[in-house]
N, C-alpha and C. Protein backbone atom coordinates (compact mmCIF):
# COMPACT_ATOMS: atom_id res chain seq x y z
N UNK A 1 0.82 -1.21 0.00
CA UNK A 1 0.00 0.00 0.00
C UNK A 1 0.85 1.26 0.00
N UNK A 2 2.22 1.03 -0.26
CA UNK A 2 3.26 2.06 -0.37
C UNK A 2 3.76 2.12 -1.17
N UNK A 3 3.99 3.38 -1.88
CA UNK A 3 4.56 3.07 -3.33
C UNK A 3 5.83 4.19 -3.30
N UNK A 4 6.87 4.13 -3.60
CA UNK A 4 8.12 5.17 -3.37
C UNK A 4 8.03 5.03 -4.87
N UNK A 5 7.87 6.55 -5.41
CA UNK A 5 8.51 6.95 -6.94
C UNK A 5 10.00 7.87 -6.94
N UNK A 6 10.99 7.41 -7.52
CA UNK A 6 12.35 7.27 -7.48
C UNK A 6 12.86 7.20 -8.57
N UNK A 7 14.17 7.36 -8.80
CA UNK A 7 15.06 7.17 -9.94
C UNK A 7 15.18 8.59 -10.70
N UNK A 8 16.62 8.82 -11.48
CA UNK A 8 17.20 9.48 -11.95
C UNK A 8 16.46 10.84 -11.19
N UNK A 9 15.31 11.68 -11.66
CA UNK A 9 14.52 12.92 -10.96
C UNK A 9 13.39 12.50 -11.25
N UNK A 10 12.35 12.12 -10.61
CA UNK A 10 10.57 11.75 -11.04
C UNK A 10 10.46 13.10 -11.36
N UNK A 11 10.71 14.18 -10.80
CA UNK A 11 9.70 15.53 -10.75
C UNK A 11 10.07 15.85 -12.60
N UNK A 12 11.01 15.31 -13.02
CA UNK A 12 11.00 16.24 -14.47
C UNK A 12 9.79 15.07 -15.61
N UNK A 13 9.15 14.26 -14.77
CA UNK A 13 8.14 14.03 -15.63
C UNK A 13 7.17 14.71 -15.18
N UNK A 14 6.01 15.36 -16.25
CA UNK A 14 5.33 16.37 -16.62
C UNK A 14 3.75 15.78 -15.81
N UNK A 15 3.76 14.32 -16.00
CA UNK A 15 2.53 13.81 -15.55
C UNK A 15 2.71 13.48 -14.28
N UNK A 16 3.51 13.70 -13.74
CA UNK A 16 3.94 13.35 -12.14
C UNK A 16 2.27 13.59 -11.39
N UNK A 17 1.84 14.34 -11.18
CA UNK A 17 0.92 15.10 -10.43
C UNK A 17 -0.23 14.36 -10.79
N UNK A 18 -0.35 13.69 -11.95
CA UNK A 18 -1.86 13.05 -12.30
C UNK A 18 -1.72 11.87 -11.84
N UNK A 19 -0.37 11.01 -11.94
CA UNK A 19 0.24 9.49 -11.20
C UNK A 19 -0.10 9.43 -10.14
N UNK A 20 0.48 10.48 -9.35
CA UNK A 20 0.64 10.45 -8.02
C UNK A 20 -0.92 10.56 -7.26
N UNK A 21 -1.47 11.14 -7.83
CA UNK A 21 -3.07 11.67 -7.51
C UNK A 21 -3.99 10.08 -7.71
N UNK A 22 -3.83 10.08 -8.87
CA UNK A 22 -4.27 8.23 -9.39
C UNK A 22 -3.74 7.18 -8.44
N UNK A 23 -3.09 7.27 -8.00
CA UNK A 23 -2.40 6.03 -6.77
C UNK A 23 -3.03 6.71 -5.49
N UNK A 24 -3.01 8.22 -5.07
CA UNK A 24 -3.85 8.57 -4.01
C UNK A 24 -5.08 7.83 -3.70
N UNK A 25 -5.82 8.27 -4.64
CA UNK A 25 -6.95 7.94 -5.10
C UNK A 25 -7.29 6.58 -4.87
N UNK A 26 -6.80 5.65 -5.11
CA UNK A 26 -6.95 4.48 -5.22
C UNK A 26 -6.56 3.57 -3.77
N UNK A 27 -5.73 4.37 -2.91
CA UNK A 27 -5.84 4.04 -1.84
C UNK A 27 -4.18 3.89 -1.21
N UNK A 28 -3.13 4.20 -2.05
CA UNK A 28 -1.53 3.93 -1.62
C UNK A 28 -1.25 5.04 -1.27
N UNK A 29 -0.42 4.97 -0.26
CA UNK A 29 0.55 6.15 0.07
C UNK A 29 1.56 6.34 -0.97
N UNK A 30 1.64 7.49 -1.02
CA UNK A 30 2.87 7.73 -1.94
C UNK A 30 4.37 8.72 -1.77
N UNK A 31 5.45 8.02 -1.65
CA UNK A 31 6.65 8.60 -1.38
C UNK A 31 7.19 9.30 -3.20
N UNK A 32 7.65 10.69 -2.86
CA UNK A 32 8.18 11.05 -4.74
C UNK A 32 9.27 11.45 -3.62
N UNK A 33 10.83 10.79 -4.07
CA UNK A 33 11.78 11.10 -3.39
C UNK A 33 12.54 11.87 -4.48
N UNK A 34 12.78 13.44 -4.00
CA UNK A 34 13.41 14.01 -4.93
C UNK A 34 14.85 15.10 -4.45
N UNK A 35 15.42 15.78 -5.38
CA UNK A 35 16.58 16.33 -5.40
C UNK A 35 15.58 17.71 -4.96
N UNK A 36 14.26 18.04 -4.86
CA UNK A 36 13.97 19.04 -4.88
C UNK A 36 14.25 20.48 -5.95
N UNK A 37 14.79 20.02 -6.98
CA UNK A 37 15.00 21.46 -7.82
C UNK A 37 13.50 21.68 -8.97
N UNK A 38 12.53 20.71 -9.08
CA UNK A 38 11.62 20.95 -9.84
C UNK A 38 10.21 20.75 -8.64
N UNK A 39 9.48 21.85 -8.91
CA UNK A 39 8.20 21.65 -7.91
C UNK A 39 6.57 21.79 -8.53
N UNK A 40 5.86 20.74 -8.25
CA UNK A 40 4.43 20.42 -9.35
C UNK A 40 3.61 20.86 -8.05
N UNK A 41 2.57 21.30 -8.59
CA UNK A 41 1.94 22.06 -7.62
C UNK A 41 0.78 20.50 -7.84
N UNK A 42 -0.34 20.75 -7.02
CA UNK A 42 -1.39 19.61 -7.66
C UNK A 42 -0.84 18.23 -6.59
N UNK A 43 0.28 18.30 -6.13
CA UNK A 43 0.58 17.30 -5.50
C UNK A 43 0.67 16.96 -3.66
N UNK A 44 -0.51 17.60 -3.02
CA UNK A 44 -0.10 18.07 -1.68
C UNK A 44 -0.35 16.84 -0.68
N UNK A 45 -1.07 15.61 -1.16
CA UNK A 45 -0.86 14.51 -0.79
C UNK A 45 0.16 13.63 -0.59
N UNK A 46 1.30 13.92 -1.32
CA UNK A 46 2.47 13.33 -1.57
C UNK A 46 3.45 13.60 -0.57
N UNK A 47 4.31 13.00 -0.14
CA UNK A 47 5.06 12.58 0.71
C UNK A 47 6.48 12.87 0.02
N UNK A 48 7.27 13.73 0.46
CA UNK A 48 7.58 14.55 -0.36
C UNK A 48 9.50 13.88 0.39
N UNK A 49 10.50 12.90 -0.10
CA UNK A 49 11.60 12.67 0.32
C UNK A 49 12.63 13.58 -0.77
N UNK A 50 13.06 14.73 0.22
CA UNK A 50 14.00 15.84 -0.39
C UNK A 50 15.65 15.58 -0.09
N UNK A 51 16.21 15.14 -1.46
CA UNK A 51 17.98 15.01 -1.00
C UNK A 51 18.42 16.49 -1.75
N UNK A 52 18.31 17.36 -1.59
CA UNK A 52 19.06 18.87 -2.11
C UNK A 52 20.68 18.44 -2.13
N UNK A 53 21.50 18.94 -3.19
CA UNK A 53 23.07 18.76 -3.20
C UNK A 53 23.26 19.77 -2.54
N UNK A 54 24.19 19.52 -1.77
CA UNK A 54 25.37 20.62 -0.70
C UNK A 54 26.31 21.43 -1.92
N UNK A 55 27.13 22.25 -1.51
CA UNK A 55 27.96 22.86 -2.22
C UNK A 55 29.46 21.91 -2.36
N UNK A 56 29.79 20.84 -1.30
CA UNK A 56 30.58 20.03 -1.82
C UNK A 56 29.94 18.66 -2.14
N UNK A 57 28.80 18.61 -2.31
CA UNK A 57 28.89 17.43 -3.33
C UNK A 57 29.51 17.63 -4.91
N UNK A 58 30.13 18.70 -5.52
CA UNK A 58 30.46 18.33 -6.28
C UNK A 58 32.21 19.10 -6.47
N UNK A 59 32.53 18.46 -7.17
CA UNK A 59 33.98 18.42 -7.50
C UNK A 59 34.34 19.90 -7.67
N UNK A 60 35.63 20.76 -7.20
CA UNK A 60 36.15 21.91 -7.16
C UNK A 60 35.78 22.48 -7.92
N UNK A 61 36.21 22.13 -9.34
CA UNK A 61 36.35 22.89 -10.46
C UNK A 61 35.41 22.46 -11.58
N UNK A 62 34.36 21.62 -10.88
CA UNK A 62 33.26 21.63 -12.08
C UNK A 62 32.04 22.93 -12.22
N UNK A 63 31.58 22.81 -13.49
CA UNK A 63 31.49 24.10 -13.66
C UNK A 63 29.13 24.10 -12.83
N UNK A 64 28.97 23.20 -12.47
CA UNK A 64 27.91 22.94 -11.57
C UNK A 64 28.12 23.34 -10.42
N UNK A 65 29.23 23.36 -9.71
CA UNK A 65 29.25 23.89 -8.90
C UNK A 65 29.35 24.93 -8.54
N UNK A 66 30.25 25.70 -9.41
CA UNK A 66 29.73 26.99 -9.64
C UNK A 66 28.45 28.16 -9.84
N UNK A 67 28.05 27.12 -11.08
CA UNK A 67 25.80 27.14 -10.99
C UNK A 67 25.38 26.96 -9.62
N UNK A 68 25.86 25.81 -8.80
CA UNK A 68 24.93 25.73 -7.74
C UNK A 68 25.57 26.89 -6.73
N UNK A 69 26.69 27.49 -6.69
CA UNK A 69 26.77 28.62 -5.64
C UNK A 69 26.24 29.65 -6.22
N UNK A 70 26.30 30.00 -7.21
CA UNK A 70 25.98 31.16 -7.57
C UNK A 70 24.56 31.66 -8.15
N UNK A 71 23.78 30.40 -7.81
CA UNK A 71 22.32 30.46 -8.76
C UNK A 71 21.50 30.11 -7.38
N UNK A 72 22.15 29.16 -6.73
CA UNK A 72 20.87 28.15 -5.31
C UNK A 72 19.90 28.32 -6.10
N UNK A 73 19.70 27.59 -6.97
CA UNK A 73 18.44 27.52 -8.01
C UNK A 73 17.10 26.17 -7.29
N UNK A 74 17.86 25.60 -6.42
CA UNK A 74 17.13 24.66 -5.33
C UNK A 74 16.88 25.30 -4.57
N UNK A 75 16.64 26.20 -4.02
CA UNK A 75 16.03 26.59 -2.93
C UNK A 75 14.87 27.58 -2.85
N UNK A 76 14.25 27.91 -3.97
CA UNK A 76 13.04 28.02 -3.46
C UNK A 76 12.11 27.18 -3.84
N UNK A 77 12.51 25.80 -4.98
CA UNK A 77 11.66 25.11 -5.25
C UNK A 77 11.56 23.89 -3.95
N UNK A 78 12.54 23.78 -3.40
CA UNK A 78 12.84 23.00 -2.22
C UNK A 78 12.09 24.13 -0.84
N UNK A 79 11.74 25.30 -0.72
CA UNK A 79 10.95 26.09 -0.04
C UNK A 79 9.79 25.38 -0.01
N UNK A 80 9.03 25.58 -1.37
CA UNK A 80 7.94 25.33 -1.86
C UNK A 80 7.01 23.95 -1.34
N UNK A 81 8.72 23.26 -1.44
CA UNK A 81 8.03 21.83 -1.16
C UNK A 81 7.80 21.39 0.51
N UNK A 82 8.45 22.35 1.07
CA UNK A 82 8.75 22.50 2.80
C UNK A 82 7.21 22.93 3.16
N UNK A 83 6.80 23.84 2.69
CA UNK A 83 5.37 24.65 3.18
C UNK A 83 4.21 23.67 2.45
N UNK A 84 4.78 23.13 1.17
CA UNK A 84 3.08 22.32 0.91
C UNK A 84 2.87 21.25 0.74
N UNK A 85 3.52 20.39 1.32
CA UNK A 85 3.47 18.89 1.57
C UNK A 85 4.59 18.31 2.97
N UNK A 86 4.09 17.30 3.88
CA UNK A 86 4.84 16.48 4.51
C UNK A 86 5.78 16.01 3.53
N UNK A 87 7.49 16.26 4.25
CA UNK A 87 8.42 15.65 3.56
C UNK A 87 9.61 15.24 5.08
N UNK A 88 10.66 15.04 4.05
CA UNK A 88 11.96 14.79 5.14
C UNK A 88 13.05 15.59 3.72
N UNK A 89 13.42 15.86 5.13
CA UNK A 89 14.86 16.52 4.16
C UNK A 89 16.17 15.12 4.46
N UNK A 90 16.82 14.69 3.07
CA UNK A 90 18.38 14.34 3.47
C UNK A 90 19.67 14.75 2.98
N UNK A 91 20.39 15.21 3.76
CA UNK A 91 21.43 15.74 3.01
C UNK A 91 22.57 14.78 3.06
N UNK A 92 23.55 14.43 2.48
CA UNK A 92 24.52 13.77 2.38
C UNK A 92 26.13 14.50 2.92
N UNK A 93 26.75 14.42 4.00
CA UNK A 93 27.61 15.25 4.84
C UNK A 93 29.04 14.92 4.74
N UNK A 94 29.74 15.90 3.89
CA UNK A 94 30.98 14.99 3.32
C UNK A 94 32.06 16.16 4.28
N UNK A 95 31.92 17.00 4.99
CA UNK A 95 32.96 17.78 5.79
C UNK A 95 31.97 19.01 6.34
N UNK A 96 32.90 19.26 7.04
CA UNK A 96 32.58 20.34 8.30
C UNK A 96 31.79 21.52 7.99
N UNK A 97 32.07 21.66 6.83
CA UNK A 97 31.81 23.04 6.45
C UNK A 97 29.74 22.52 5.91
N UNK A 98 29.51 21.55 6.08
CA UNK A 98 28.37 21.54 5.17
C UNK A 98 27.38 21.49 6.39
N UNK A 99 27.47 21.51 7.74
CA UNK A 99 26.72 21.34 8.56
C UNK A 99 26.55 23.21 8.68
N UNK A 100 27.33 24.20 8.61
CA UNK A 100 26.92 25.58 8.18
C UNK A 100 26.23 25.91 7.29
N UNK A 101 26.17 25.15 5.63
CA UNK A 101 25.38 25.02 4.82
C UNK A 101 24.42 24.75 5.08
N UNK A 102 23.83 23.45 5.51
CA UNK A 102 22.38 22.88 5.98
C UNK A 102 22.20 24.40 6.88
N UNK A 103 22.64 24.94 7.74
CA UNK A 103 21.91 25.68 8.70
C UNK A 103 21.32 27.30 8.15
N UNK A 104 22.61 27.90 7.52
CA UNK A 104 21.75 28.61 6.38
C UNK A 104 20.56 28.15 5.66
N UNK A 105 20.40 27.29 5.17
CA UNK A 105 19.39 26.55 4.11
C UNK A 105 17.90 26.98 5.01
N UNK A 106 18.38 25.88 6.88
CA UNK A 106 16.79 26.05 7.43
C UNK A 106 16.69 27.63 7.80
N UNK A 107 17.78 28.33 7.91
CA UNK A 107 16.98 29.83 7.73
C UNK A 107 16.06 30.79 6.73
N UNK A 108 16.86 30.19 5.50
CA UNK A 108 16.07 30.65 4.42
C UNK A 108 14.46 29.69 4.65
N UNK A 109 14.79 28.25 4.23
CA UNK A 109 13.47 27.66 4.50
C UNK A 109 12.40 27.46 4.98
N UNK A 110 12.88 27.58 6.37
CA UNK A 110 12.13 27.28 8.00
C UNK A 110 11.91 25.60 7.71
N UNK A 111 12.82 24.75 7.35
CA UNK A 111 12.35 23.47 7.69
C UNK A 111 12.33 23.05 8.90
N UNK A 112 12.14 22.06 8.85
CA UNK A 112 11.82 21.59 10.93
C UNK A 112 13.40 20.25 10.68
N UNK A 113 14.31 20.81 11.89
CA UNK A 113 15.25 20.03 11.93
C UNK A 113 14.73 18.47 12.40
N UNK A 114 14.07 18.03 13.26
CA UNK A 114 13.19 16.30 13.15
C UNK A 114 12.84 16.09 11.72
N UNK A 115 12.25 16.41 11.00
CA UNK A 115 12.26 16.17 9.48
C UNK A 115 13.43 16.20 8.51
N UNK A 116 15.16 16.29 9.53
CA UNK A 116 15.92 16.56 8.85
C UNK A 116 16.97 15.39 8.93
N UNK A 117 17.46 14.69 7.84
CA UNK A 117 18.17 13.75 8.38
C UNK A 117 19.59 13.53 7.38
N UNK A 118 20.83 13.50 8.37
CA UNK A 118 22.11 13.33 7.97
C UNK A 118 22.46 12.28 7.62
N UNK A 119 23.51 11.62 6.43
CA UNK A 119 23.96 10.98 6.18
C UNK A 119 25.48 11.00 6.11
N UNK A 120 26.20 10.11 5.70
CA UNK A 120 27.55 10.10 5.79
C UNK A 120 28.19 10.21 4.36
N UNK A 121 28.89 10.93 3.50
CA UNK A 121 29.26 10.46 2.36
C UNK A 121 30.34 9.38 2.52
N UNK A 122 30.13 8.82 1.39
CA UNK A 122 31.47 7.15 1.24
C UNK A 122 30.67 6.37 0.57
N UNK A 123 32.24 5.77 -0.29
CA UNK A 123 31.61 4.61 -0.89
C UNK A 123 32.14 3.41 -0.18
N UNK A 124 32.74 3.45 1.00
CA UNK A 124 33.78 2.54 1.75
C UNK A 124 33.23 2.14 2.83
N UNK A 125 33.69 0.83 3.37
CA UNK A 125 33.19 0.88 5.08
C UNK A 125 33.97 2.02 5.82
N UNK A 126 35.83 2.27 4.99
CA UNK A 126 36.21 2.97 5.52
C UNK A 126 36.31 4.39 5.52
N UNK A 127 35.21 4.61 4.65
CA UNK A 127 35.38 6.17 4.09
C UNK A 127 34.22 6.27 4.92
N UNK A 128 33.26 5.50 5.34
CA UNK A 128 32.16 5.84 5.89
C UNK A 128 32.01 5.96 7.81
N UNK A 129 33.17 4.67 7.81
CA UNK A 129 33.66 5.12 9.00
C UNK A 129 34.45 6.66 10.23
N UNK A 130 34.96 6.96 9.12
CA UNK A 130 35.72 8.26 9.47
C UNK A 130 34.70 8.97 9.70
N UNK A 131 33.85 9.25 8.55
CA UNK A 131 32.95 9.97 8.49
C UNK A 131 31.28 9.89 9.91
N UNK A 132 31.58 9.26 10.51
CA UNK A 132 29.93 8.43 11.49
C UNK A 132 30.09 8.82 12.16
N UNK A 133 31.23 8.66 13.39
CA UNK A 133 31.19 9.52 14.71
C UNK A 133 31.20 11.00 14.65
N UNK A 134 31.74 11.57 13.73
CA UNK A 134 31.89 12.49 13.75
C UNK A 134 30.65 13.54 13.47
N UNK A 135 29.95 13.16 12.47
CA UNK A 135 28.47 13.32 12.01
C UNK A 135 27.53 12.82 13.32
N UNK A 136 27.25 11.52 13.77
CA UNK A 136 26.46 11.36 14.77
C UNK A 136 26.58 12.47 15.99
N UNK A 137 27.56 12.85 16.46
CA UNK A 137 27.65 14.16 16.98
C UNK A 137 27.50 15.59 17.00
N UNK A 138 27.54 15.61 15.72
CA UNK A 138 26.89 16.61 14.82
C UNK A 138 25.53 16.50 15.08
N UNK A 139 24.83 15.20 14.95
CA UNK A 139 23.60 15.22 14.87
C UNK A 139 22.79 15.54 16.17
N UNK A 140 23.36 14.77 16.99
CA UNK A 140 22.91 14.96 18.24
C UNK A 140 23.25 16.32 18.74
N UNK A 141 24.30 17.18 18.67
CA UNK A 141 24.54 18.25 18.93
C UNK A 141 23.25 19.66 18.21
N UNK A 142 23.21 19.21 17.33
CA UNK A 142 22.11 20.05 16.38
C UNK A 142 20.76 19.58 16.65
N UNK A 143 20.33 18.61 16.62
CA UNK A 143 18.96 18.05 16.60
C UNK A 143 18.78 17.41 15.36
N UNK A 144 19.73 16.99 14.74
CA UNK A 144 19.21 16.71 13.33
C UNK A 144 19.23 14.84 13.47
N UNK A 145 18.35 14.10 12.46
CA UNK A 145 18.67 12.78 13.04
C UNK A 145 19.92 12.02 12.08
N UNK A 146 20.56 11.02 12.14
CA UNK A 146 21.24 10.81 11.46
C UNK A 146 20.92 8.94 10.64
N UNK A 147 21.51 9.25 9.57
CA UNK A 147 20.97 8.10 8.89
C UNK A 147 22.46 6.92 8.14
N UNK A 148 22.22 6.17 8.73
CA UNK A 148 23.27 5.18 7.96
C UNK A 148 23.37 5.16 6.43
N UNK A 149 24.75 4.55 5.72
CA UNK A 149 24.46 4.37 4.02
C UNK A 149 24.11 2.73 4.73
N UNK A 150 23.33 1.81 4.97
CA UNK A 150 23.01 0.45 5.12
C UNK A 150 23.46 -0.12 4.43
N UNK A 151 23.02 0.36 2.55
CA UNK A 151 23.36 -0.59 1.36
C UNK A 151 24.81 -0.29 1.36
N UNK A 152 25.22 0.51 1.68
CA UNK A 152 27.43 0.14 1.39
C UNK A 152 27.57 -0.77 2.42
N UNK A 153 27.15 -0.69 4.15
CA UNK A 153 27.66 -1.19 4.99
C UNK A 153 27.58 -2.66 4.91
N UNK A 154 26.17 -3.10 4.05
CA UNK A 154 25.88 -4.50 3.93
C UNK A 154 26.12 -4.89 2.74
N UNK A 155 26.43 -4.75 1.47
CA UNK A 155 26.72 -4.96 0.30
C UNK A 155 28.03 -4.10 -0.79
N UNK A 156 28.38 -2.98 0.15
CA UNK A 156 29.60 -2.64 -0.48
C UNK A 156 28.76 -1.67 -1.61
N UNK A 157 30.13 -0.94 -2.16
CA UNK A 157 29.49 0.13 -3.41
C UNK A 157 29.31 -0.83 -4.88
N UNK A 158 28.09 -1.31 -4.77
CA UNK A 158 27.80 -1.96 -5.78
C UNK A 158 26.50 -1.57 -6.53
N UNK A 159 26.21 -1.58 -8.15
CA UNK A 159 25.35 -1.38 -8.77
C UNK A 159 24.11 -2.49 -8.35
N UNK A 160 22.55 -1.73 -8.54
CA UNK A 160 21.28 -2.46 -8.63
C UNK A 160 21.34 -3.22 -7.36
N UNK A 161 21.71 -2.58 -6.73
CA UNK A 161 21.00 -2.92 -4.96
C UNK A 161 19.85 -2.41 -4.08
């Protein structure tokens, strides 16, 4: 009776809002887990799982990252989705500096830090290790909750898991 819509971005299909409504309708809950940069109005039933990219998820000198500092072109469609539907925010936490990021973000936003949940970046037990205590403290220090990668810890960085 649960249906999670997922993969590559659901929101850049156009019929999203009539799917999602049609499975309402019919009686399933519905999860649209998204990056948050595209927002369909029509959808306030939906259960709204938001991963927004940080400013270091991406590589120094790619030129996206640059777009994403200089545009935050996610954040008011990721606003949008804060005020008109139940969601969870996750961000993925690859250094120090991104737990200042997230906190700017809930100022602009007003998300609710319990709806907010940390992860560890890594594709390693050991990259993920470094990364856990240090974040779980973070989390608990902030209020934010924190979330395991499960599928690396139990299967390693592997495709179609």
């Amino acid at each position: 009776r649960h249906i999670v819509i997922t993969g590559g971005e659901p929101c850049l299909n156009k019929d999203l809002p009539d799917i999602v409504n049609e499975l309402i309708g019919m009686g399933y809950h519905i999860t649209v887990e998204t990056n948050g940069t595209i927002y369909h109005e029509n959808m306030p039933w939906a259960f709204m799982s938001i991963s927004p990219k940080l400013t270091s998820s991406y590589p120094y000198e790619m030129e996206e990252k640059l777009i994403h500092t200089r545009n935050n072109t996610f954040i008011k469609n990721v606003g949008k989705w804060v005020r008109s539907n139940d969601y969870q925010l996750k961000f993925v936490y690859n250094q120090k500096n991104d737990v200042f990021e997230i906190l700017e973000l809930e100022k602009l936003l007003g998300f609710e830090r319990e709806k907010t949940y940390l992860m560890p970046q890594g594709i390693s037990h050991e990259q993920l290790k470094d990364k856990q205590k240090q974040l779980f403290q973070i989390c608990m220090s902030y209020g934010f909750n924190y979330t395991p990668r499960l599928h690396i810890d139990i299967f390693g960085n592997k495709r179609g898991i």
